[in-house]
C-alpha atoms as a PDB file:
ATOM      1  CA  UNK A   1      -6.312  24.115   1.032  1.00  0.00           C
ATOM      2  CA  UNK A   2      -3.041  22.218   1.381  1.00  0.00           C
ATOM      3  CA  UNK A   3      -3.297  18.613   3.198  1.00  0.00           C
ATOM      4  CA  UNK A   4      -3.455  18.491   7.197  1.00  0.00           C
ATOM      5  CA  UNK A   5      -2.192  15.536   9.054  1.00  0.00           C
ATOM      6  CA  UNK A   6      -2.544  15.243  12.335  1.00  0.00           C
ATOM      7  CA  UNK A   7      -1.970  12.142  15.152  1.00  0.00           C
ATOM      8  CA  UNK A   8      -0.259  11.200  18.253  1.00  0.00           C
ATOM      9  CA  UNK A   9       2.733  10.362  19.516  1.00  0.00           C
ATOM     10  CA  UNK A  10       3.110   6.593  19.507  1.00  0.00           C
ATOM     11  CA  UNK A  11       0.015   4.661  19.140  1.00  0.00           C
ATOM     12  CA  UNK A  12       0.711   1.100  21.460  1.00  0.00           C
ATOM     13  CA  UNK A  13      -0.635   2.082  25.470  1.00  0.00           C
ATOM     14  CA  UNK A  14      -3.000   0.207  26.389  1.00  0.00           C
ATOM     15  CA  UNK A  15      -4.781   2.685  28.647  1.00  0.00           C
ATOM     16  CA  UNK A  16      -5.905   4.282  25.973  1.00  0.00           C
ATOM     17  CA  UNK A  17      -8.484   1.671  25.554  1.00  0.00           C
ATOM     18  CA  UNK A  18     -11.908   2.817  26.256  1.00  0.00           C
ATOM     19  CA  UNK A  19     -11.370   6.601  26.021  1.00  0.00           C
ATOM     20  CA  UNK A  20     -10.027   5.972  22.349  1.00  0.00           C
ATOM     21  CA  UNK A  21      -9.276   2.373  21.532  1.00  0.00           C
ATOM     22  CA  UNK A  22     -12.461   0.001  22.156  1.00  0.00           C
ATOM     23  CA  UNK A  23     -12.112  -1.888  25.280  1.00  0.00           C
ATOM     24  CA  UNK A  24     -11.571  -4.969  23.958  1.00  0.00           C
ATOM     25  CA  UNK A  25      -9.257  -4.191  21.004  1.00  0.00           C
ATOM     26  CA  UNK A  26      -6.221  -6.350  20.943  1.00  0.00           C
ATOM     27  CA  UNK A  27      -3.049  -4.716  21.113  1.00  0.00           C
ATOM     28  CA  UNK A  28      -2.050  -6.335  17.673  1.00  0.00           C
ATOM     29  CA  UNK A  29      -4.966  -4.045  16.191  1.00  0.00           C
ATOM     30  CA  UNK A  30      -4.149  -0.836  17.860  1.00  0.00           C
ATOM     31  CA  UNK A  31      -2.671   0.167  14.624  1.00  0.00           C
ATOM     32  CA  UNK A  32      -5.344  -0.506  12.128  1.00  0.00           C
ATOM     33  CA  UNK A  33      -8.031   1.172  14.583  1.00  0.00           C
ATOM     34  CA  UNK A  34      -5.918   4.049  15.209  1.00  0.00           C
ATOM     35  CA  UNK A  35      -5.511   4.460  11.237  1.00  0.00           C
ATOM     36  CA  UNK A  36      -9.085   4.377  10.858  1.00  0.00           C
ATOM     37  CA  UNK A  37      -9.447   7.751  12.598  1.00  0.00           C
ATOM     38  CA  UNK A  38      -6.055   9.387  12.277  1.00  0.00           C
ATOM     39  CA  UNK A  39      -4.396   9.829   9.021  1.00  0.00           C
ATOM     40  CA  UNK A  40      -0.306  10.076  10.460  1.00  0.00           C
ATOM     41  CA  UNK A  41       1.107   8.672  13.351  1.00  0.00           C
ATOM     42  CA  UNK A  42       4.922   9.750  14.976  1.00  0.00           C
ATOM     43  CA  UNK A  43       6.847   6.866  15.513  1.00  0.00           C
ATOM     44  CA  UNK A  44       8.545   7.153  18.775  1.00  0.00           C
ATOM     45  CA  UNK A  45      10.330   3.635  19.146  1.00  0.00           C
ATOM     46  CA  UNK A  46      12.174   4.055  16.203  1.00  0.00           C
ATOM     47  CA  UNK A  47      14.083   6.669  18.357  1.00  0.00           C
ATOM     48  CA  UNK A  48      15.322   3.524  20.664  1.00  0.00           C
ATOM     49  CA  UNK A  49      15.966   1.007  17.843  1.00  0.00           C
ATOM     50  CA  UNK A  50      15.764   0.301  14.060  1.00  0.00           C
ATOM     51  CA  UNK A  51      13.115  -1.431  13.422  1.00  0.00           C
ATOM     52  CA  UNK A  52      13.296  -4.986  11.686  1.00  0.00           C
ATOM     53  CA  UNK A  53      12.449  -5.477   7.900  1.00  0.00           C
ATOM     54  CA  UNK A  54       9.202  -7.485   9.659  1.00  0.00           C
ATOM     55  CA  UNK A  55       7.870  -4.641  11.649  1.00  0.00           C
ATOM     56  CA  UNK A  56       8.103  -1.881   9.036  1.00  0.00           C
ATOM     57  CA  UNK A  57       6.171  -4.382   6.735  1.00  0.00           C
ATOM     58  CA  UNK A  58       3.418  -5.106   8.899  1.00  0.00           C
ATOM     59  CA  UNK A  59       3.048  -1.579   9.913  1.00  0.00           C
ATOM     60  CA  UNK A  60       2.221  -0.747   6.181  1.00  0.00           C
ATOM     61  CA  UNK A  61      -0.143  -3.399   5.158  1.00  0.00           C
ATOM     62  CA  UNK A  62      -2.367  -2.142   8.344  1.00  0.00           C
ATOM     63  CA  UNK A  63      -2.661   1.303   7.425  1.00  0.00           C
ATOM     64  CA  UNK A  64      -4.854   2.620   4.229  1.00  0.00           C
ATOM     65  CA  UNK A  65      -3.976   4.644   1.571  1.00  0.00           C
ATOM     66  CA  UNK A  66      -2.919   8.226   2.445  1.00  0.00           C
ATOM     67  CA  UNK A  67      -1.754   7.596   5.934  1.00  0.00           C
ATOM     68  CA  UNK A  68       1.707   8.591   6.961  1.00  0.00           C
ATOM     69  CA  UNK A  69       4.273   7.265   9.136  1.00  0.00           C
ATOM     70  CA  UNK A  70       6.814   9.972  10.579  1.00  0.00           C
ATOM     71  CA  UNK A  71       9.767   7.944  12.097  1.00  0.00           C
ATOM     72  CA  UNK A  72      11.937   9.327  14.645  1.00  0.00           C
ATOM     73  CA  UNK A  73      15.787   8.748  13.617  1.00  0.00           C
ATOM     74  CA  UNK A  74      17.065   6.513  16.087  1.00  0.00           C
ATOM     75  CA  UNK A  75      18.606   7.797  19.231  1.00  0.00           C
ATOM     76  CA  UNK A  76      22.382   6.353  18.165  1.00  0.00           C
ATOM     77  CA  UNK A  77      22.170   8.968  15.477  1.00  0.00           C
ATOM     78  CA  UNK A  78      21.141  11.613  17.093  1.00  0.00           C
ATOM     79  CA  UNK A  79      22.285  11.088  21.110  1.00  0.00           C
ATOM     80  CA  UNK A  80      25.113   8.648  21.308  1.00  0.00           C
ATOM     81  CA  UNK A  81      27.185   9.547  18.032  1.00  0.00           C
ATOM     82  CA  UNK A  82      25.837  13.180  17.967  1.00  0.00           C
ATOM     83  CA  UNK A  83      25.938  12.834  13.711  1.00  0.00           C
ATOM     84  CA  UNK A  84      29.850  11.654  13.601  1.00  0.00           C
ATOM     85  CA  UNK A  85      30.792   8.378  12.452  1.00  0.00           C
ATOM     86  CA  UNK A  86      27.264   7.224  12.035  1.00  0.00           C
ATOM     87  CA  UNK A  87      26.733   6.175   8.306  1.00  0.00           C
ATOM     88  CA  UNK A  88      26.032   2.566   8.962  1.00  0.00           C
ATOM     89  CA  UNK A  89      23.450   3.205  10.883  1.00  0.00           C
ATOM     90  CA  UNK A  90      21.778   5.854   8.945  1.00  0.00           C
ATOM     91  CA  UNK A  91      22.417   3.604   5.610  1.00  0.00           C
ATOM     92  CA  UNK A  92      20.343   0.729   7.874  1.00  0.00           C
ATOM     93  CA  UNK A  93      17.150   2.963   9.095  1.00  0.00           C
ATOM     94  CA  UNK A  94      16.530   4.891   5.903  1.00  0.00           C
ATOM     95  CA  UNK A  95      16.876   1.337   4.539  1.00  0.00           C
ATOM     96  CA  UNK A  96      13.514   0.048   6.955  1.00  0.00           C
ATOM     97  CA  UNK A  97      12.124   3.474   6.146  1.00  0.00           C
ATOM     98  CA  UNK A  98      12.073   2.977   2.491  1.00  0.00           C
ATOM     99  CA  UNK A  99      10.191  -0.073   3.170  1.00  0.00           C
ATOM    100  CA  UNK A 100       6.804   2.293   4.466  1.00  0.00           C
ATOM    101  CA  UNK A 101       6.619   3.037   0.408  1.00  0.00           C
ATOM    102  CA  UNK A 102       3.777   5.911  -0.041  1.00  0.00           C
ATOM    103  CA  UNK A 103       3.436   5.687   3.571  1.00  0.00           C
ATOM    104  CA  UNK A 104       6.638   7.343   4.472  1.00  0.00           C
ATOM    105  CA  UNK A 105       6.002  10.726   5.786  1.00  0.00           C
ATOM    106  CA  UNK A 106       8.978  13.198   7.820  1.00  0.00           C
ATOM    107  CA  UNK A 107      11.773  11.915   9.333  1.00  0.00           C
ATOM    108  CA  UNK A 108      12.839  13.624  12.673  1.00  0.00           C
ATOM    109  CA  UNK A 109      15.811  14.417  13.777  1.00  0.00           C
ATOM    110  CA  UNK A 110      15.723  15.212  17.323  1.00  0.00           C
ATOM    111  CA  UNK A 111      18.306  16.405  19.392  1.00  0.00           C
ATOM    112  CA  UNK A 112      19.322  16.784  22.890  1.00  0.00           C
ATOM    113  CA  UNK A 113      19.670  19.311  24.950  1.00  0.00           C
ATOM    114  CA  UNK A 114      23.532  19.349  25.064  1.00  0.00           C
ATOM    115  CA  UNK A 115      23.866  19.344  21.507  1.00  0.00           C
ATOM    116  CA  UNK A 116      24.859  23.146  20.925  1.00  0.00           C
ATOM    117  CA  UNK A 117      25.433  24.955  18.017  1.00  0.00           C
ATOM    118  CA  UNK A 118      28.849  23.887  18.387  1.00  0.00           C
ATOM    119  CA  UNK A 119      27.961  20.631  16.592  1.00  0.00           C
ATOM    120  CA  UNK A 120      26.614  23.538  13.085  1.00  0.00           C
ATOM    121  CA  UNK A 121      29.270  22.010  10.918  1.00  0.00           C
ATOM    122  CA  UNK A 122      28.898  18.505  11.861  1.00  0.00           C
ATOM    123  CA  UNK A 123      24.499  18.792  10.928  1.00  0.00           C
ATOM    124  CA  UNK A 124      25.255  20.773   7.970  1.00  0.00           C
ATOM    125  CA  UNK A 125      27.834  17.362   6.760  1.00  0.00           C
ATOM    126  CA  UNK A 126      24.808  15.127   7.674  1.00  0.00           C
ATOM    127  CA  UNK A 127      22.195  16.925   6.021  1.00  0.00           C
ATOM    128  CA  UNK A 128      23.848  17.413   2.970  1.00  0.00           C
ATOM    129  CA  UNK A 129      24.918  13.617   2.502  1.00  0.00           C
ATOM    130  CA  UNK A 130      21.149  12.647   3.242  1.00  0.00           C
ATOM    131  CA  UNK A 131      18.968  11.370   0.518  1.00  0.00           C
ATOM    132  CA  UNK A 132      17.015  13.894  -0.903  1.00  0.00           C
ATOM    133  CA  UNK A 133      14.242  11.999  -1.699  1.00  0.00           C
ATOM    134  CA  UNK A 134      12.736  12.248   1.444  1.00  0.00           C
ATOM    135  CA  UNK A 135      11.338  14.927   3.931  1.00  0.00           C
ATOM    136  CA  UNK A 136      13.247  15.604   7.179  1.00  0.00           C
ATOM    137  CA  UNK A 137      12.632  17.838  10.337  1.00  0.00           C
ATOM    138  CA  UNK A 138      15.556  18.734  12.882  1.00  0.00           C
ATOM    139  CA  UNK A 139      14.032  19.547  16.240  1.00  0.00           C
ATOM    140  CA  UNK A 140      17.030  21.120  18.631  1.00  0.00           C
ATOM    141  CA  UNK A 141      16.572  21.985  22.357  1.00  0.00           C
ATOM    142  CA  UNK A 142      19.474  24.418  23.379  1.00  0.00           C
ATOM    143  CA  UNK A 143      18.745  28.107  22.871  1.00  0.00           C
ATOM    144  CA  UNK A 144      22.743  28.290  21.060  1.00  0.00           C
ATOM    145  CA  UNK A 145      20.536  27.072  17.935  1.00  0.00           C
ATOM    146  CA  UNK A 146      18.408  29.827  17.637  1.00  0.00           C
ATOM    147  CA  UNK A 147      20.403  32.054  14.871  1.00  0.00           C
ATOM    148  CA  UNK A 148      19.849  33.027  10.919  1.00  0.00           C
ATOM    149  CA  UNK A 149      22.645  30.339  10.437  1.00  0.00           C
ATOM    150  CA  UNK A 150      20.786  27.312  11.233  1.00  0.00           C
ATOM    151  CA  UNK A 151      18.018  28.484   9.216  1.00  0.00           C
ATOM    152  CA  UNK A 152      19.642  29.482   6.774  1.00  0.00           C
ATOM    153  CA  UNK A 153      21.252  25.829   6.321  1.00  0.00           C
ATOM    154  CA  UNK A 154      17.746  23.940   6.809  1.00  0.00           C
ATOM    155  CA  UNK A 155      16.266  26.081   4.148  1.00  0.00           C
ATOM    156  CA  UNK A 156      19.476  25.399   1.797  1.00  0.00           C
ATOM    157  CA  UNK A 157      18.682  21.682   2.490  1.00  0.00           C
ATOM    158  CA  UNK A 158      14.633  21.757   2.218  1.00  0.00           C
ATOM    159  CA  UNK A 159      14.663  20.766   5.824  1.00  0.00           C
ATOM    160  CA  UNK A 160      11.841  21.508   8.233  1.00  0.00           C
ATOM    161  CA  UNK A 161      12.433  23.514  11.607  1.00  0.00           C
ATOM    162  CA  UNK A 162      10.260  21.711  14.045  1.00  0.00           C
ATOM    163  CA  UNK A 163       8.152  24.110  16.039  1.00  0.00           C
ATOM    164  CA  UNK A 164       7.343  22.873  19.418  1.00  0.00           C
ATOM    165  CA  UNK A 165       4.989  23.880  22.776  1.00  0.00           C
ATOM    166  CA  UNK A 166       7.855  25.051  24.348  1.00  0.00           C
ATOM    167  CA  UNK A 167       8.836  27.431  21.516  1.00  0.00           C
ATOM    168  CA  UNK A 168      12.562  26.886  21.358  1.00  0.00           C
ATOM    169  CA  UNK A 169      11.690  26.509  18.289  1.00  0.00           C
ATOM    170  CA  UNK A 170       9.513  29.117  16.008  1.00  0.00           C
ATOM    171  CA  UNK A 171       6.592  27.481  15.362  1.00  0.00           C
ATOM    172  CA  UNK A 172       6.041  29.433  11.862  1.00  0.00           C
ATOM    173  CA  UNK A 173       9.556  29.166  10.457  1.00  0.00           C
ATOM    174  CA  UNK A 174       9.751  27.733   7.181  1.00  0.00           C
ATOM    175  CA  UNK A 175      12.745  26.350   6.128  1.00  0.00           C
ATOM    176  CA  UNK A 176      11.045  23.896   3.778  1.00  0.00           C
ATOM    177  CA  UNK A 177       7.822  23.213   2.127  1.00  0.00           C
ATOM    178  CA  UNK A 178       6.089  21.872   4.924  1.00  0.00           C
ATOM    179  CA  UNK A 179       5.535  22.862   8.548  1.00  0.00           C
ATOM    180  CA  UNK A 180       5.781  20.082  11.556  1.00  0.00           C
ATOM    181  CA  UNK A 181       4.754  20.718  14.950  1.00  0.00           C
ATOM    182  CA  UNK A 182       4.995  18.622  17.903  1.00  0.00           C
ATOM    183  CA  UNK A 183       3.108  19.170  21.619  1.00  0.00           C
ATOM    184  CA  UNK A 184       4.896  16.881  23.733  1.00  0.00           C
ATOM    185  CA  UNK A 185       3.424  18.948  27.283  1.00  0.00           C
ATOM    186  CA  UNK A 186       4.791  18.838  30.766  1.00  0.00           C
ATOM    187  CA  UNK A 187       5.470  15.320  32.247  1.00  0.00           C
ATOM    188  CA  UNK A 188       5.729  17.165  35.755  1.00  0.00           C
ATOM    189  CA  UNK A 189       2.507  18.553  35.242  1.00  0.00           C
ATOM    190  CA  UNK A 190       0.626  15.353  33.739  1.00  0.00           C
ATOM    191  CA  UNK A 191       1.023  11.481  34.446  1.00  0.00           C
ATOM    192  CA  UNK A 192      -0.083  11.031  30.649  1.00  0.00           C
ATOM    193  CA  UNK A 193      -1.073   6.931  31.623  1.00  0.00           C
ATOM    194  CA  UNK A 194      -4.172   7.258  33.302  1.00  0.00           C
ATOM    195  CA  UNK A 195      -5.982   7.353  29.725  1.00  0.00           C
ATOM    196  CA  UNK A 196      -8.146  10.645  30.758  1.00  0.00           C
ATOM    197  CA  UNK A 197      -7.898  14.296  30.065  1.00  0.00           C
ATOM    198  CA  UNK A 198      -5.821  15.853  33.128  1.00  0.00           C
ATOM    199  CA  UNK A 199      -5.666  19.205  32.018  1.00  0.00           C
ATOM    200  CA  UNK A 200      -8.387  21.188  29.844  1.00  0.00           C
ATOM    201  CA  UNK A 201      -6.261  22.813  26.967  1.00  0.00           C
ATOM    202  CA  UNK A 202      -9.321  23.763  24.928  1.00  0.00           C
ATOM    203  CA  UNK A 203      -8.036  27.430  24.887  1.00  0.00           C
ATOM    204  CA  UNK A 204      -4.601  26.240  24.294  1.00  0.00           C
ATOM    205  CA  UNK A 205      -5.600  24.348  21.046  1.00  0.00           C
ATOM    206  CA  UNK A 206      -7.813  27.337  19.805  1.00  0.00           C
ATOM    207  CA  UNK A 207      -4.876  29.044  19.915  1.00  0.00           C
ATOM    208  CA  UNK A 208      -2.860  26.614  17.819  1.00  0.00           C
ATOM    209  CA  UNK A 209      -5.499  26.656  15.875  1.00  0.00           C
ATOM    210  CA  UNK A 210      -4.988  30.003  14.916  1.00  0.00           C
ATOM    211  CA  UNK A 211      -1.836  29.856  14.260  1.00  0.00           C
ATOM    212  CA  UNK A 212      -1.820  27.075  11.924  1.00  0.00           C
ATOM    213  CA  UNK A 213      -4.694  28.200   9.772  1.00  0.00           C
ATOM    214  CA  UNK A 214      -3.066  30.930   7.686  1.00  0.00           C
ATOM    215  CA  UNK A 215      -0.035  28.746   7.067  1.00  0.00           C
ATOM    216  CA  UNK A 216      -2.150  25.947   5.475  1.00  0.00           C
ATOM    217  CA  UNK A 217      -4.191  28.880   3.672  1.00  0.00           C
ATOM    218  CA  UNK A 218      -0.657  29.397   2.451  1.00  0.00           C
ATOM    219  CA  UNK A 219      -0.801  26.184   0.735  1.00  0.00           C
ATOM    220  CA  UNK A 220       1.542  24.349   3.659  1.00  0.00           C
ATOM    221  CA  UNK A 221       1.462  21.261   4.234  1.00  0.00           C
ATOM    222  CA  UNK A 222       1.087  20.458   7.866  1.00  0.00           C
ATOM    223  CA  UNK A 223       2.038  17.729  10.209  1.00  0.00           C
ATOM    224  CA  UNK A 224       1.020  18.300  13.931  1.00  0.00           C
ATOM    225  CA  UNK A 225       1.718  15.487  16.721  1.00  0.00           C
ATOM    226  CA  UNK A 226       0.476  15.314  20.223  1.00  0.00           C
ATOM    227  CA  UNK A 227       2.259  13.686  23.403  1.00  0.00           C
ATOM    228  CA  UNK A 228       0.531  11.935  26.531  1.00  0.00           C
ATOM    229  CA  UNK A 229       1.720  14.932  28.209  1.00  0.00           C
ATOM    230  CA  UNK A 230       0.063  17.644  26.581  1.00  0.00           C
ATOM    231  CA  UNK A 231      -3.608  17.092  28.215  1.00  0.00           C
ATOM    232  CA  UNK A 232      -3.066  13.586  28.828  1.00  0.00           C
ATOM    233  CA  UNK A 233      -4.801  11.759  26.278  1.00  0.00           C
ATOM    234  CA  UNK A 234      -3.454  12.638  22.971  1.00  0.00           C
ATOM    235  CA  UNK A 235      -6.444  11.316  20.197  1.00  0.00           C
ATOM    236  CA  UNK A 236      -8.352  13.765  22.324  1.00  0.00           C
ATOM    237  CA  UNK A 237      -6.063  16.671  21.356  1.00  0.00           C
ATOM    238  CA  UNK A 238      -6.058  15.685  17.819  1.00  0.00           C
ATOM    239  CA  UNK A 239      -9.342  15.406  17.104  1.00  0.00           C
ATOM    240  CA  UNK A 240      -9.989  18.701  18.473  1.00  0.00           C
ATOM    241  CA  UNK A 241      -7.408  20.439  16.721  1.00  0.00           C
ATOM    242  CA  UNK A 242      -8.350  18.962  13.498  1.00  0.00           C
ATOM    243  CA  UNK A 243     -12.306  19.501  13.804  1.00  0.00           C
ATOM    244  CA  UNK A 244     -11.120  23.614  15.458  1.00  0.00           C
ATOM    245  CA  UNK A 245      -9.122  23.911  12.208  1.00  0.00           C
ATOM    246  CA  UNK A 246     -11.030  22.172   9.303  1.00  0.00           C
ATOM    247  CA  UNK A 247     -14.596  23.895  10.551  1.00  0.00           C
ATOM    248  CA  UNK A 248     -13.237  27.371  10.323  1.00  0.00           C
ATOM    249  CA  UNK A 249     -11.868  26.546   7.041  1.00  0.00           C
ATOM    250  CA  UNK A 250     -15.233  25.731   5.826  1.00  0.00           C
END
């Protein structure tokens, strides 16, 4: 059965203590608890800056073997130079990346809503000029994407199609060797800081379940990240992914 990996979105809120994080666990430890029951983590500030030789460093010693770090390119990529003009900065955060070693997982490329299809040959310039040592994922949000000729470049690249809740996105294509899934849920429908389940999505994540079972029986890899908007408390809705999808395995 190929490897599942499973986590949250971000790992540093502080109401997550008690319902996840012991109530007196420092914030500086947040990372080495949550690795102790996860086994990947998305990193979501990498989206607002590059991260300093320092931080990347420390995040790796205080993670074991096997867990995986999948870093969000940062939002001057993606948002602000929309993919043009950006090879300083890309040469700087694959730079920190490298840094994770064995701990490096995805990188995601996430893009905003008013970046159309428009933009095909400028992704299809970036992606080809990207390192091919490492695993990326492009997650768009504008329905102009959906077309054979995006997937037909992310599968000439080896480049994951992110599959999301909201299903912009196919949550089964494979453009690459791995599948990567992300549940962000509904910020107007959960606050996502009270550090409680808001919303029961026990039938929602059976569902996913099902879905994601004959891709790994495929021999998939598959990465799977939850936001504090899904039910509201994201370790919740990993855990109970990952115990709906190993148990039927066995």
């Amino acid at each position: 059965m190929a490897k599942l990996h499973l986590g949250t979105i971000g790992w540093s809120y502080d109401f997550w203590k008690g319902p996840f994080y012991p109530p007196k666990t420092a914030s500086k430890d947040f990372l080495a608890y949550y690795s102790s029951k996860f086994n990947t983590v998305e990193v979501d500030s990498t989206f607002y800056r590059i991260p300093s030789e320092k931080t990347v460093a420390n995040w790796r010693l205080q993670v074991p073997d096997g867990f995986l770090f999948a870093l969000k390119f940062p939002q001057v990529i993606t948002h602000i130079k929309a993919l043009r003009d950006c090879e300083r900065d890309t040469v700087i955060f694959l730079a920190r990346a490298e840094l994770l070693g064995d701990r490096l997982g995805p990188m995601l490329l996430q893009f905003p809503p008013n970046f159309t299809a428009s933009h095909m040959p400028d992704l299809a310039t970036y992606l080809t000029k990207l390192p091919k040592k490492y695993r990326y994922v492009v997650e768009v949000r504008n329905k102009s994407w959906l077309t054979p000729d995006l997937t037909s470049l992310l599968r000439e690249e080896g480049v994951a199609l992110a599959g999301t809740e909201k299903s912009l996105t196919a949550e089964t294509e494979a453009t690459a060797d791995f599948i990567y899934m992300r549940w962000e849920g509904d910020r107007k429908a959960v606050n996502g800081l009270k550090g409680e389940i808001e919303i029961d999505r026990s039938a929602d994540l059976q569902a996913w379940a099902n879905k994601l079972k004959p891709i790994r029986s495929r021999g998939m890899e598959a990465f799977g990240y939850f936001g504090k908007y899904f039910s509201g408390l994201p370790p919740s809705d990993a855990k109970t992914l990952s115990k709906l999808i190993v148990d039927s395995a066995d």
